[in-house]
Protein backbone atom coordinates (compact mmCIF):
# COMPACT_ATOMS: atom_id res chain seq x y z
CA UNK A 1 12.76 14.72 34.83
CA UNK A 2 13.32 16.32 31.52
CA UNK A 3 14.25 13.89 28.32
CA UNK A 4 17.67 13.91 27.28
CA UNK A 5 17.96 13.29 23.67
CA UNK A 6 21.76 12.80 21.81
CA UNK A 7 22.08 15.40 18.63
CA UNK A 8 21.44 12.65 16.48
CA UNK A 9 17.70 11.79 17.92
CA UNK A 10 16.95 15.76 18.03
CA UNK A 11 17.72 15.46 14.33
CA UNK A 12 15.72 12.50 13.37
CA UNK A 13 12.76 14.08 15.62
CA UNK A 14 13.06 17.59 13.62
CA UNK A 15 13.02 15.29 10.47
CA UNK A 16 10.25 12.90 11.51
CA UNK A 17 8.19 15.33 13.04
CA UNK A 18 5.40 17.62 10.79
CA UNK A 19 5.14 16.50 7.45
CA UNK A 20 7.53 13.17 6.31
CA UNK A 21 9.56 13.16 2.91
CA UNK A 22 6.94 12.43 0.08
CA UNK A 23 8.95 9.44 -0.69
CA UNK A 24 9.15 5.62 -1.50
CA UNK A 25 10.65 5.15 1.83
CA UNK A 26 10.55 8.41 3.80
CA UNK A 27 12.64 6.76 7.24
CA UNK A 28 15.10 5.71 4.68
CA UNK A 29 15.23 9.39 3.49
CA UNK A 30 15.21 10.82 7.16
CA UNK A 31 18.05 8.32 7.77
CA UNK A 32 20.25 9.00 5.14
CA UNK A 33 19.52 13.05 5.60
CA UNK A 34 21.06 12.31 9.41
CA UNK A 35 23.99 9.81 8.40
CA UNK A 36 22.25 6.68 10.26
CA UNK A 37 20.55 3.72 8.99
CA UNK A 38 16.86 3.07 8.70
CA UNK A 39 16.25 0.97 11.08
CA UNK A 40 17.93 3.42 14.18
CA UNK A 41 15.16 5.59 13.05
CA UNK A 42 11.98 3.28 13.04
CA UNK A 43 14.15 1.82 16.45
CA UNK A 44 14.16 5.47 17.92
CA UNK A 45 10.43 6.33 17.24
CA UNK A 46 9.26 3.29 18.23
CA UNK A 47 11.36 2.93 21.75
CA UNK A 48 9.20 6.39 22.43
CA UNK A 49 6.41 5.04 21.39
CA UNK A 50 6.85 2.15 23.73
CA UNK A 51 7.74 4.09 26.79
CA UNK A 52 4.63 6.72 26.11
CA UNK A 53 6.89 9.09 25.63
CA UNK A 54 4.94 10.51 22.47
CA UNK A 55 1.43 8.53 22.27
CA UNK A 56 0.77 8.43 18.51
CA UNK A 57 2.80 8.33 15.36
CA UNK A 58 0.89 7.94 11.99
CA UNK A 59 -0.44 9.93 8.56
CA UNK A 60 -3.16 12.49 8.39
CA UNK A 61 -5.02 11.65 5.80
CA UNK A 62 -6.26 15.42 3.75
CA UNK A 63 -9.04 13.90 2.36
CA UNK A 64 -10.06 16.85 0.08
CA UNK A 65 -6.80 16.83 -1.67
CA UNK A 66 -7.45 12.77 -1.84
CA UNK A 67 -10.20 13.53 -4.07
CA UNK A 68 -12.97 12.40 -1.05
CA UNK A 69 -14.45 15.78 -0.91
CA UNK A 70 -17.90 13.88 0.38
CA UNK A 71 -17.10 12.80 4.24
CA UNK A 72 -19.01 11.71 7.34
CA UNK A 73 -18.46 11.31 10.74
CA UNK A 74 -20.78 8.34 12.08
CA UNK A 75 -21.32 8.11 15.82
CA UNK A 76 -22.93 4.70 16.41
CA UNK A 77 -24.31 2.89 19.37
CA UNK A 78 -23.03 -0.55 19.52
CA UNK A 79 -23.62 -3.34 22.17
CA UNK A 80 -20.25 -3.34 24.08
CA UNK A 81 -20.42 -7.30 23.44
CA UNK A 82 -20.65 -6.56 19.78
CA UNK A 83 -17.50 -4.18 19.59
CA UNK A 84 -15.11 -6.41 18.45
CA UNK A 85 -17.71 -8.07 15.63
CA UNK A 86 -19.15 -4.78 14.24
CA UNK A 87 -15.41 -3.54 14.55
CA UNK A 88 -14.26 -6.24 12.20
CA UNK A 89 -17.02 -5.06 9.62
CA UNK A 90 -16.34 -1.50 9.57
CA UNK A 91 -12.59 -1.42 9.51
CA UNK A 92 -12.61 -3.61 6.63
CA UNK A 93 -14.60 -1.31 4.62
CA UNK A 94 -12.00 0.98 2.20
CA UNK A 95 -14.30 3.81 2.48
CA UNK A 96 -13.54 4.34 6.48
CA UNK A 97 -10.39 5.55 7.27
CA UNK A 98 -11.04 5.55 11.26
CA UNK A 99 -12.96 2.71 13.31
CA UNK A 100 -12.74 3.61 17.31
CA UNK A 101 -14.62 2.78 20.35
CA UNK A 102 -15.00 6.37 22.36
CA UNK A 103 -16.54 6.66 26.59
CA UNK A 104 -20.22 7.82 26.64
CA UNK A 105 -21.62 10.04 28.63
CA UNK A 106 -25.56 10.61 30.09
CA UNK A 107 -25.87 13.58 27.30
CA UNK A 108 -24.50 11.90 24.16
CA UNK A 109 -24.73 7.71 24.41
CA UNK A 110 -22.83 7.02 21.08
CA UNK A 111 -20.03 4.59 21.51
CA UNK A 112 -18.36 3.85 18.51
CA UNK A 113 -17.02 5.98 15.80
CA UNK A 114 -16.75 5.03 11.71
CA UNK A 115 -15.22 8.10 9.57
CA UNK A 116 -16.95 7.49 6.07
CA UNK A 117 -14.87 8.75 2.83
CA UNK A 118 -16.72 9.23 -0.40
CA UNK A 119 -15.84 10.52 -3.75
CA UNK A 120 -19.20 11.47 -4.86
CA UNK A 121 -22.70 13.33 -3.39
CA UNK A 122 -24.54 10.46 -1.35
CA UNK A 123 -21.67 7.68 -1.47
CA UNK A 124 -21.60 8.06 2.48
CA UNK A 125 -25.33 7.52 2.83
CA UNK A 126 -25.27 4.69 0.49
CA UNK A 127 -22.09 2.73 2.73
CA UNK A 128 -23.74 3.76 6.11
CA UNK A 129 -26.89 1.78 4.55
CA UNK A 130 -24.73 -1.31 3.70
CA UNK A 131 -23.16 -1.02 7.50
CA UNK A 132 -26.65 -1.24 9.25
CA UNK A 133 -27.46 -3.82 6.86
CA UNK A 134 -24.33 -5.64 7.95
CA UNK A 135 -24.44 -5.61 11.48
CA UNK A 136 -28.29 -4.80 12.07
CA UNK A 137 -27.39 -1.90 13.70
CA UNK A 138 -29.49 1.24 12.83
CA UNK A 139 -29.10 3.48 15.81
CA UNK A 140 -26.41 6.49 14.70
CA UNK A 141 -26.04 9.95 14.23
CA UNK A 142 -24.39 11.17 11.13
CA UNK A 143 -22.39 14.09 11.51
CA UNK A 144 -21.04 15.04 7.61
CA UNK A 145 -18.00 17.52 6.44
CA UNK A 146 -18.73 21.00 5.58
CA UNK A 147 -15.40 21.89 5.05
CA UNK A 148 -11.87 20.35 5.80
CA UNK A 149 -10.00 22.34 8.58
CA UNK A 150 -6.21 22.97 8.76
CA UNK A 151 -4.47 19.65 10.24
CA UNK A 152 -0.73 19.93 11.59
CA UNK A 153 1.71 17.42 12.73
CA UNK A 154 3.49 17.82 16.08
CA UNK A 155 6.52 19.19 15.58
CA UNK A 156 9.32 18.19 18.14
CA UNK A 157 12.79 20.19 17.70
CA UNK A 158 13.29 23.06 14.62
């Protein structure tokens, strides 16, 4: 059964959806843009949210043009008993922007997944040394950006 959505959520979808207003308070400025208030836009994107209607909402993060031009993708194995410790430790690190737990599989036995920003040559290495110190975990593979690739937001009605 196909969605029906009123004008006024097609608008505030076309509005929300690729890139939001580069602004203080960028639902405010959707909001205003559609003649509603802020709140029946935060109200519509989270009631899909809620009924899995679109799974994710959030920023993409263009590191490069952040000025973290030095990245790393760390694949980590971590006792499943440890996950929600060692989970604790790495998300409150500034320097990782992602923290996830991912299935394994007989080929590749990595569970957990830290994405390492750095603003200078070696600043990765140096924060995945402080990690294994932390946890006394030392059993990763780190996979490190050659170059950032073109990143798109789902767009929902033109």
């Amino acid at each position: 059964m196909a969605i029906q959505f009123s004008e006024t959520e097609e608008r505030i979808l076309a509005l929300a959806g690729g890139n939001l207003p580069d602004t203080e308070q960028p639902f405010k400025t959707i909001a205003d843009a559609v003649g509603v208030d802020e709140d029946t836009v935060i109200g519509l994107i989270r009631d899909l949210k809620e009924r899995k209607i679109i799974r994710r909402f959030g920023a993409t993060l263009r590191h490069q043009k952040a000025g973290y031009s030095h990245n790393a993708m760390v694949a980590w194995r971590v006792p499943v008993e440890r996950s929600e410790e060692v989970g604790a430790i790495f998300s409150a690190r500034p320097e990782i922007s992602h923290c996830y737990i991912r299935r394994t599989y007989p080929e590749w036995t990595y569970n957990f997944y830290t994405m390492i920003h750095g603003e200078r040559p070696g600043q990765t290495d140096e924060v995945v040394a402080e990690l294994e110190e932390a946890v006394g975990i030392d059993d990763h593979c780190t996979l490190k950006s050659l170059k950032e690739l073109k990143k798109t937001s789902m767009v929902y009605f033109k």
